[in-house]
PDB file of N, CA and C in Angstrom:
ATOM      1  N   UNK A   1      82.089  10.354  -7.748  1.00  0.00           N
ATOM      2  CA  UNK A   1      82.979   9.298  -7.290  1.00  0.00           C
ATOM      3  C   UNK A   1      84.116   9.925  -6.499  1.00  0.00           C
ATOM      4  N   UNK A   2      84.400   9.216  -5.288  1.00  0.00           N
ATOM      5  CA  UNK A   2      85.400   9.828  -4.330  1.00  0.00           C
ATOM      6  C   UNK A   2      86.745   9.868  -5.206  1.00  0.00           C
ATOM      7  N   UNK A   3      87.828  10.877  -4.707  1.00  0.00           N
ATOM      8  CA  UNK A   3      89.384  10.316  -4.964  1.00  0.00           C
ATOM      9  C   UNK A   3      90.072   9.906  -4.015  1.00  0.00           C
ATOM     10  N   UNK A   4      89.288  10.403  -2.341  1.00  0.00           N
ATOM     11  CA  UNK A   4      90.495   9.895  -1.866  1.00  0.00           C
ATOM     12  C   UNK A   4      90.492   8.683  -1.740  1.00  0.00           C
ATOM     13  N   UNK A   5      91.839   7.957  -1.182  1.00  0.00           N
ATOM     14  CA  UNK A   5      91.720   6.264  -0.405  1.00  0.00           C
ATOM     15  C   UNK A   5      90.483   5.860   0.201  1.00  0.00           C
ATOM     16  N   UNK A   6      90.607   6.697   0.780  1.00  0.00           N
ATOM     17  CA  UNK A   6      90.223   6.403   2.335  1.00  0.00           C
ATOM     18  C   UNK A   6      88.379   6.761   2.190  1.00  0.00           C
ATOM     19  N   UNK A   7      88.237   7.572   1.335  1.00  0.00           N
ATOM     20  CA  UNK A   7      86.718   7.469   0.762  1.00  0.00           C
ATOM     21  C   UNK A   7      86.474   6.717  -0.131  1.00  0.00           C
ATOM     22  N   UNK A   8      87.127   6.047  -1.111  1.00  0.00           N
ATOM     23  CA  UNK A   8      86.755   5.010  -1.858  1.00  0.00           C
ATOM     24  C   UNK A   8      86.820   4.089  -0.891  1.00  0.00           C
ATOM     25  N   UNK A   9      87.671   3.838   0.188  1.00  0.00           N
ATOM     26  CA  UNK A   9      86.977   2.445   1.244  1.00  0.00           C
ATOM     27  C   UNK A   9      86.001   2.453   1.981  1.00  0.00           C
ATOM     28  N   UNK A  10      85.578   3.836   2.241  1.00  0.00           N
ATOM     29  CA  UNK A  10      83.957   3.894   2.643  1.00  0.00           C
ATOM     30  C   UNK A  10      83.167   3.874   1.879  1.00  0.00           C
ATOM     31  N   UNK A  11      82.967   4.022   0.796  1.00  0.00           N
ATOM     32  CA  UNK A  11      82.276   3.647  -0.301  1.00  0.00           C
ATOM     33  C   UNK A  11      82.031   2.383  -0.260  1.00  0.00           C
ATOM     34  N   UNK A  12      82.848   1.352  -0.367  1.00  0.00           N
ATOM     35  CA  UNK A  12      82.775  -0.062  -0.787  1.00  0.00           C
ATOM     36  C   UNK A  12      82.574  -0.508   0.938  1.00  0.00           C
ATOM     37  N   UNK A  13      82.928  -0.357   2.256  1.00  0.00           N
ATOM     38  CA  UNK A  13      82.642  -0.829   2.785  1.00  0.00           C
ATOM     39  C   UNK A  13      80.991  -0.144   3.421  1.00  0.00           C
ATOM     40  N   UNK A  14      80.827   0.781   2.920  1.00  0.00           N
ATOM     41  CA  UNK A  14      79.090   1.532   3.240  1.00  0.00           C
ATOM     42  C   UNK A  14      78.334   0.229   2.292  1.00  0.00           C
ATOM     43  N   UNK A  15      78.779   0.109   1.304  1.00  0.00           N
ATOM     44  CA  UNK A  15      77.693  -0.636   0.012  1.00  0.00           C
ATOM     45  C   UNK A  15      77.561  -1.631   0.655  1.00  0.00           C
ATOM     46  N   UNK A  16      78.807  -2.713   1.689  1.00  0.00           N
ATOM     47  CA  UNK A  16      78.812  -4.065   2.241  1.00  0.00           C
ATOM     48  C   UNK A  16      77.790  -4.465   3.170  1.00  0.00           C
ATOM     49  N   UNK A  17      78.148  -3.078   4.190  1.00  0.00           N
ATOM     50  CA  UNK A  17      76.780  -3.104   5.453  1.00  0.00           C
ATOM     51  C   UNK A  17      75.766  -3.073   4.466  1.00  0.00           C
ATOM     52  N   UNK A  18      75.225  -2.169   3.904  1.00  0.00           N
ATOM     53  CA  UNK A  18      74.267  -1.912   3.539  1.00  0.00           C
ATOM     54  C   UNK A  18      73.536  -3.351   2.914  1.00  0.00           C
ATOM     55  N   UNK A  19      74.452  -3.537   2.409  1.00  0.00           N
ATOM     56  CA  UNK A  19      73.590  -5.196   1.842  1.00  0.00           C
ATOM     57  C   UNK A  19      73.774  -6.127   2.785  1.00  0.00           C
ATOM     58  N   UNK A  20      74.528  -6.303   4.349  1.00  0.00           N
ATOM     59  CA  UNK A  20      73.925  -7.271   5.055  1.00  0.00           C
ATOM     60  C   UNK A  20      72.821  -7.050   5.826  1.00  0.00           C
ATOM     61  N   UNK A  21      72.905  -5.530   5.923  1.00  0.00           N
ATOM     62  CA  UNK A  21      71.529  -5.306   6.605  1.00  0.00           C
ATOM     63  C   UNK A  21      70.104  -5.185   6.205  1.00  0.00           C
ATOM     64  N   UNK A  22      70.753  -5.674   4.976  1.00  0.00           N
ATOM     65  CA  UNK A  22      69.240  -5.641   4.183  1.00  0.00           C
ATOM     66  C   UNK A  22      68.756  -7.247   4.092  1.00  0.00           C
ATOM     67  N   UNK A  23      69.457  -7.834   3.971  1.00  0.00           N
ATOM     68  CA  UNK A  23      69.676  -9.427   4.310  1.00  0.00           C
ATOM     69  C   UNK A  23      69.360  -9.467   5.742  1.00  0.00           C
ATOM     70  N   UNK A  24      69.511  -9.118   6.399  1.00  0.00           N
ATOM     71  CA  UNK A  24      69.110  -9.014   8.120  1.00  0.00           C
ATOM     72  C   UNK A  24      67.824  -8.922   8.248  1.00  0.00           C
ATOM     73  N   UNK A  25      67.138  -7.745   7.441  1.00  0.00           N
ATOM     74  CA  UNK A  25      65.929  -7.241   8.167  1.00  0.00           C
ATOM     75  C   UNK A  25      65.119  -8.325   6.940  1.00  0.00           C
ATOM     76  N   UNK A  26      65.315  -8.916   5.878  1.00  0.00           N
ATOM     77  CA  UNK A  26      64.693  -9.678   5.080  1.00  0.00           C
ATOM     78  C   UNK A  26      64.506 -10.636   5.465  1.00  0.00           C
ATOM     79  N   UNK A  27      65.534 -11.630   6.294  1.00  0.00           N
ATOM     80  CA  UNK A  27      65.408 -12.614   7.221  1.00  0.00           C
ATOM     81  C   UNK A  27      64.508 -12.614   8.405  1.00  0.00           C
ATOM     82  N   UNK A  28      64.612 -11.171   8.834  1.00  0.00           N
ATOM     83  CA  UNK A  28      63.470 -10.455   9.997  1.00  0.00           C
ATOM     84  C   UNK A  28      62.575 -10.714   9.541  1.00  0.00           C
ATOM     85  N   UNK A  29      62.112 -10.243   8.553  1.00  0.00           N
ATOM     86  CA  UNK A  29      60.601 -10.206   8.284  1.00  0.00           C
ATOM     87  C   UNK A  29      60.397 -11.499   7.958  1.00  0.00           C
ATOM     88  N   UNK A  30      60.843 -12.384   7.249  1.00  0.00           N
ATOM     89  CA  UNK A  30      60.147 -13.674   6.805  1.00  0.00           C
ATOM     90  C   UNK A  30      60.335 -14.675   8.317  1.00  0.00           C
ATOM     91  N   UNK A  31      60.808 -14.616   9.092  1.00  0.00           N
ATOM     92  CA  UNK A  31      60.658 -15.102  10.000  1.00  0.00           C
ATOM     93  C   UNK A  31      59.177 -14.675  10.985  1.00  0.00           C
ATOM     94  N   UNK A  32      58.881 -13.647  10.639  1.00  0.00           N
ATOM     95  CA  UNK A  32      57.634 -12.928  11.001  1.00  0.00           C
ATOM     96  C   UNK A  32      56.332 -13.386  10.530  1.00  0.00           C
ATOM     97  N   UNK A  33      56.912 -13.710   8.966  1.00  0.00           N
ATOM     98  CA  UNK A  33      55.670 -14.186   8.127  1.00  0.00           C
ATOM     99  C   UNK A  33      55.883 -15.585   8.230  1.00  0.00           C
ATOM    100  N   UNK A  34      56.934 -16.469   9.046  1.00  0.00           N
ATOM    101  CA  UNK A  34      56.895 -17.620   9.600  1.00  0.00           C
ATOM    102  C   UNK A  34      55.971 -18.139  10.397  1.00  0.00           C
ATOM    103  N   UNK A  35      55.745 -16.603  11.161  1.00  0.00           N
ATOM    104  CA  UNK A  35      55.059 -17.166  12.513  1.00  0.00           C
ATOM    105  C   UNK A  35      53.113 -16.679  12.121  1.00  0.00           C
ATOM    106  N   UNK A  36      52.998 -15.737  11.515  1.00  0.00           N
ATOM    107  CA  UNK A  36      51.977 -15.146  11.286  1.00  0.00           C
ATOM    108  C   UNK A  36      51.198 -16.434   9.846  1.00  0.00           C
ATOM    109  N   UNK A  37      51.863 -17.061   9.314  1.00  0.00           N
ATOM    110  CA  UNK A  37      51.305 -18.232   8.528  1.00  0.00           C
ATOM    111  C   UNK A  37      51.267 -19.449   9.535  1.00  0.00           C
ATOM    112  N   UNK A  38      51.765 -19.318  10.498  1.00  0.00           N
ATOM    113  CA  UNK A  38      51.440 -20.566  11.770  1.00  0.00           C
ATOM    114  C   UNK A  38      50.390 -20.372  12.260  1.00  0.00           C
ATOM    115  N   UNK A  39      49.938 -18.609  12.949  1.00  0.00           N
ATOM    116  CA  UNK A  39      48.725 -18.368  13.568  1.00  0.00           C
ATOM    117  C   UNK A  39      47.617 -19.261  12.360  1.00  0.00           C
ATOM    118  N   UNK A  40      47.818 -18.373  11.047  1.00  0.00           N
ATOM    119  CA  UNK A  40      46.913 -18.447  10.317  1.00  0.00           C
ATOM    120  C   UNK A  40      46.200 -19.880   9.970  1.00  0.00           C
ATOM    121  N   UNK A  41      47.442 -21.238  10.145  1.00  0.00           N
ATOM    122  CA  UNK A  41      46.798 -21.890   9.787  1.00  0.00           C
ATOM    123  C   UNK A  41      46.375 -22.914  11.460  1.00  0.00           C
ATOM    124  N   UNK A  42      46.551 -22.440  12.239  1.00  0.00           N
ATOM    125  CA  UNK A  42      45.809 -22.509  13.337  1.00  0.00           C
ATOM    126  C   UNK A  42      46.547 -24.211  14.368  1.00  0.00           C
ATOM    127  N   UNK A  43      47.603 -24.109  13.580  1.00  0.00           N
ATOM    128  CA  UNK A  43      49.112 -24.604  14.643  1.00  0.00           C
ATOM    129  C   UNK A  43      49.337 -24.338  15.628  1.00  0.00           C
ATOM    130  N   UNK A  44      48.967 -24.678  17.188  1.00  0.00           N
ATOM    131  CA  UNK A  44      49.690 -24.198  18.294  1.00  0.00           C
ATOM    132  C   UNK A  44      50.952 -24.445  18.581  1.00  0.00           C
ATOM    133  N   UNK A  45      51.207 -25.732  18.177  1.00  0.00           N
ATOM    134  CA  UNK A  45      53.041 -26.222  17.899  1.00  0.00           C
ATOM    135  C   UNK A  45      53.472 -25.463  17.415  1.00  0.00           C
ATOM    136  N   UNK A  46      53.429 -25.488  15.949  1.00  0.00           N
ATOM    137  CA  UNK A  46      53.995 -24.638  15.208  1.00  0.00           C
ATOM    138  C   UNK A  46      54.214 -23.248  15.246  1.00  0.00           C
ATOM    139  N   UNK A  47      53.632 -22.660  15.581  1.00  0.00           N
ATOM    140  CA  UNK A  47      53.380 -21.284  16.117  1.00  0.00           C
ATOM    141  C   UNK A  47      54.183 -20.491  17.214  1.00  0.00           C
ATOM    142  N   UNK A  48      54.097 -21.958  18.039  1.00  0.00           N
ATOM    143  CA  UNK A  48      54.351 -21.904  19.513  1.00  0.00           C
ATOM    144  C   UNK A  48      56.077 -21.544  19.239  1.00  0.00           C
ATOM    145  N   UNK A  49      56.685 -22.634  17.985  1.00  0.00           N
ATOM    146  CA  UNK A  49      58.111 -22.712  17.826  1.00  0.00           C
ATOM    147  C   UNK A  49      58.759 -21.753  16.974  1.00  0.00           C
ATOM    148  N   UNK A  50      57.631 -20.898  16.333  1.00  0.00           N
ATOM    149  CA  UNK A  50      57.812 -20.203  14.960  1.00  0.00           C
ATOM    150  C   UNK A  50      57.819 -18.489  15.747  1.00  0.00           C
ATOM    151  N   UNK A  51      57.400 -18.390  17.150  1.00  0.00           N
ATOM    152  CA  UNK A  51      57.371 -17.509  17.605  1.00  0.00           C
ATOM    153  C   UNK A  51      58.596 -17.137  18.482  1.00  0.00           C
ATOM    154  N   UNK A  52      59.603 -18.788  19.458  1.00  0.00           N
ATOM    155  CA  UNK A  52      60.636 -18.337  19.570  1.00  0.00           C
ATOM    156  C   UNK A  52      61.426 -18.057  18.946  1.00  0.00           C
ATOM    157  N   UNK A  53      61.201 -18.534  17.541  1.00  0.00           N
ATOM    158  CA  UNK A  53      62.681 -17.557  16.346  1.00  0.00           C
ATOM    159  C   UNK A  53      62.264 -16.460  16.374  1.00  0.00           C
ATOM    160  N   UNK A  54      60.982 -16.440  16.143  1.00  0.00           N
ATOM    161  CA  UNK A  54      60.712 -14.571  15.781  1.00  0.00           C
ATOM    162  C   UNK A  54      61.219 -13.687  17.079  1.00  0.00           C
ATOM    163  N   UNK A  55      61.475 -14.029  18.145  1.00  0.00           N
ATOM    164  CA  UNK A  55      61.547 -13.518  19.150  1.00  0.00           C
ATOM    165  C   UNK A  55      63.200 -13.141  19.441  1.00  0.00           C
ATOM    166  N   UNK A  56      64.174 -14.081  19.096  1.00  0.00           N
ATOM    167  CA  UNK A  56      65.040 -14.148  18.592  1.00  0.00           C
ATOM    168  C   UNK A  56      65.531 -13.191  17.753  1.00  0.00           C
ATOM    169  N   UNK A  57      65.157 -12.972  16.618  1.00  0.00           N
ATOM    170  CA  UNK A  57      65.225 -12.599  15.536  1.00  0.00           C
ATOM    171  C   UNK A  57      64.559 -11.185  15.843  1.00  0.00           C
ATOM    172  N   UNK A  58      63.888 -10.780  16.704  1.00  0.00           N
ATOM    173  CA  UNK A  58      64.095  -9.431  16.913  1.00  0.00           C
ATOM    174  C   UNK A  58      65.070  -8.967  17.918  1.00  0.00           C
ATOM    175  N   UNK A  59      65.115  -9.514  18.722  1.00  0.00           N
ATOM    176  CA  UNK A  59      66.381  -8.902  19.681  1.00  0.00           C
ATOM    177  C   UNK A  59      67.394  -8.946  18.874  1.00  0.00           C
ATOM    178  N   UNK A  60      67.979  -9.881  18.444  1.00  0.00           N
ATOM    179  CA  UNK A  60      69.329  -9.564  17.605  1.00  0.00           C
ATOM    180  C   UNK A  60      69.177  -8.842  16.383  1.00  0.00           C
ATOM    181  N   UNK A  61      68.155  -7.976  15.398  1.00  0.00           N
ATOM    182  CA  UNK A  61      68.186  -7.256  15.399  1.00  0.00           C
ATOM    183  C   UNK A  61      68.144  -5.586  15.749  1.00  0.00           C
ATOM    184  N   UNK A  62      67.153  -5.736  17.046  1.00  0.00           N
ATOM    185  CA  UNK A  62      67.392  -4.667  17.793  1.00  0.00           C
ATOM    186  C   UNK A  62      69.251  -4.525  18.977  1.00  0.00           C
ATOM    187  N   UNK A  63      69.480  -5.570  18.910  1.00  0.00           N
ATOM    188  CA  UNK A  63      71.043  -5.564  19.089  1.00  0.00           C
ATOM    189  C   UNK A  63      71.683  -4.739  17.789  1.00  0.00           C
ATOM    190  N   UNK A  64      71.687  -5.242  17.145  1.00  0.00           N
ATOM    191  CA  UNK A  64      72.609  -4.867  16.131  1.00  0.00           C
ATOM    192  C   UNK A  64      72.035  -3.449  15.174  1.00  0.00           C
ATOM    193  N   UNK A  65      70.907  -2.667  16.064  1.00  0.00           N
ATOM    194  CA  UNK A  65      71.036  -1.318  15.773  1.00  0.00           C
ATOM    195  C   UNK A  65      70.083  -1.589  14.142  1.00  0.00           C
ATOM    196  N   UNK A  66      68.770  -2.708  13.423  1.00  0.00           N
ATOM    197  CA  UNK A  66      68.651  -2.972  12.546  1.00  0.00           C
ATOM    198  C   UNK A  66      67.246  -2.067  12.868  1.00  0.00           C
ATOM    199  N   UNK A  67      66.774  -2.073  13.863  1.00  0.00           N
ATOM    200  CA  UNK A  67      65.551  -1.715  14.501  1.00  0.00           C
ATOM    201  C   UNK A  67      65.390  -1.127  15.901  1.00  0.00           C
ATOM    202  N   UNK A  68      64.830   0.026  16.530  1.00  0.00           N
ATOM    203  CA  UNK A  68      65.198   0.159  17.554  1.00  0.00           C
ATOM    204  C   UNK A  68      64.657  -0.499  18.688  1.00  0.00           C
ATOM    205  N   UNK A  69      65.244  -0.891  19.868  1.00  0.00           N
ATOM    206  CA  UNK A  69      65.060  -1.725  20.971  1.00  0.00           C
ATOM    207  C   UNK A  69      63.516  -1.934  21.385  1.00  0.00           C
ATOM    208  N   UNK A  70      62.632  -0.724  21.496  1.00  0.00           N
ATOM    209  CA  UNK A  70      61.238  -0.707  21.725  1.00  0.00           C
ATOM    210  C   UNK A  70      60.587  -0.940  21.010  1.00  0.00           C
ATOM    211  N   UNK A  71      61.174  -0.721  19.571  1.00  0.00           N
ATOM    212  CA  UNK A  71      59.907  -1.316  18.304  1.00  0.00           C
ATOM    213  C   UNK A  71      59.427  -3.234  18.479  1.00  0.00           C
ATOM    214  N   UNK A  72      60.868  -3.356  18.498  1.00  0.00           N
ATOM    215  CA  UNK A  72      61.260  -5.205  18.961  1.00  0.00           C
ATOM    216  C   UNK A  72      60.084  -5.168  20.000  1.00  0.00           C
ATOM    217  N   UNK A  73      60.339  -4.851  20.966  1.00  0.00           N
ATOM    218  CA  UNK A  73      59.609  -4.866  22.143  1.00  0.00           C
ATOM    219  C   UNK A  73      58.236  -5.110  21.841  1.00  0.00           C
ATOM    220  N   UNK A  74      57.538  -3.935  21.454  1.00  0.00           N
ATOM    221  CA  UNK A  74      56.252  -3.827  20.594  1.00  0.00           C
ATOM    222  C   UNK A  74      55.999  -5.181  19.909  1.00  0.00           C
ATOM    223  N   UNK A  75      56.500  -5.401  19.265  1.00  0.00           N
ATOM    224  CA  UNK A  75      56.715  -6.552  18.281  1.00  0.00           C
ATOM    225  C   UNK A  75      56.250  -7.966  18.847  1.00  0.00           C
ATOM    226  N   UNK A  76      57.363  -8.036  20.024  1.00  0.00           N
ATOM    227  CA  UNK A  76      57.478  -9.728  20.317  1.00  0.00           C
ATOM    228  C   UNK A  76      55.884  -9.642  21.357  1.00  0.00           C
ATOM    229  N   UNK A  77      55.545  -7.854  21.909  1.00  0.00           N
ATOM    230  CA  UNK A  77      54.584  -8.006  22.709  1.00  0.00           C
ATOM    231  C   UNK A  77      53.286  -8.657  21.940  1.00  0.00           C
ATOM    232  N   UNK A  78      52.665  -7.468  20.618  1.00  0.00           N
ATOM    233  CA  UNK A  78      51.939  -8.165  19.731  1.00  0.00           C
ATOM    234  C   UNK A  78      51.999  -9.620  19.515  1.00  0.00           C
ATOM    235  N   UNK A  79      52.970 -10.652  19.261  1.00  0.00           N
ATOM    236  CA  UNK A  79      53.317 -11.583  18.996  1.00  0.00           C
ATOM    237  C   UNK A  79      53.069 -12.458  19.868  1.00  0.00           C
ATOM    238  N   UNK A  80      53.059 -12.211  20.984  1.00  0.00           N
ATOM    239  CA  UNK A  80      52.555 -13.122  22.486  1.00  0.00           C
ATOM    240  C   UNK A  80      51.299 -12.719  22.612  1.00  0.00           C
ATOM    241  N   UNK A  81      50.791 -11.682  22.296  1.00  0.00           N
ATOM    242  CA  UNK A  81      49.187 -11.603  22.413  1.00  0.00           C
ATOM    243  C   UNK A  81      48.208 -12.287  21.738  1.00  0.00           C
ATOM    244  N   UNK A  82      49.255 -12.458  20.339  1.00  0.00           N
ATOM    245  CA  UNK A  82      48.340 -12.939  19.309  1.00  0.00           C
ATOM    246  C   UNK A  82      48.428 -15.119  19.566  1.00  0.00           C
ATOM    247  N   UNK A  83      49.825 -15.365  20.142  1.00  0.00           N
ATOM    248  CA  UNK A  83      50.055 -16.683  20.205  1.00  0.00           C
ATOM    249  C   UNK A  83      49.200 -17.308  21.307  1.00  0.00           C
ATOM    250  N   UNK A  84      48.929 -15.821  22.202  1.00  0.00           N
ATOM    251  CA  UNK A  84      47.957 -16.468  23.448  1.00  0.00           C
ATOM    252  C   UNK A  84      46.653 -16.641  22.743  1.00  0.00           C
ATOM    253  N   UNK A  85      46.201 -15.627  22.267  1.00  0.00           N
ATOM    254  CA  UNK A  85      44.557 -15.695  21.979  1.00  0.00           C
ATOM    255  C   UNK A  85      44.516 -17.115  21.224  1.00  0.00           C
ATOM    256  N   UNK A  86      45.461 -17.316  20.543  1.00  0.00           N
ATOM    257  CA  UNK A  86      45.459 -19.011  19.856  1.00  0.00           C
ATOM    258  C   UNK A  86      44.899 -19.908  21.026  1.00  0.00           C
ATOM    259  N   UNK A  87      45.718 -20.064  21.818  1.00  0.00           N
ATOM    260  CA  UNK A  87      45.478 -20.789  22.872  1.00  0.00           C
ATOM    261  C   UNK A  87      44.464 -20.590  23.536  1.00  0.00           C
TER     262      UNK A  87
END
């Protein structure tokens, strides 16, 4: 356990991020499994709408440093490949 100030406030503010970004990328992913239970049950609407959050929802985590910029990329690419072959 720290003594100084100024490391006991990184302490408590490290623990804070740490739990919104875990809340971030948890929201990430179920928004993922939003869209991937749309393919599945063979929704083009749904899918269609479940894919602009996901799309969303990766850039602003690749904004905010949760994931890096090209993984997103990767991501929303898979994600349009798979929403096309629906179609």
């Amino acid at each position: 356990m720290p003594n100084i100030k100024s490391a006991k406030k990184r302490v408590l503010v490290t623990s804070v991020k740490n739990l919104q970004n875990k809340m971030a990328k948890t929201a990430l992913r179920t928004d993922l499994k939003k869209f991937e239970l749309a393919l599945a049950e063979g929704d083009k609407a749904k899918a269609a709408e479940m894919y602009k959050k996901a799309v969303v929802a990766l850039d602003k985590a690749a904004a905010a440093g949760l994931i890096h910029k090209n993984n997103a990329s990767n991501k929303k690419s898979r994600l349009a490949v798979r929403l096309n072959a629906l179609q």
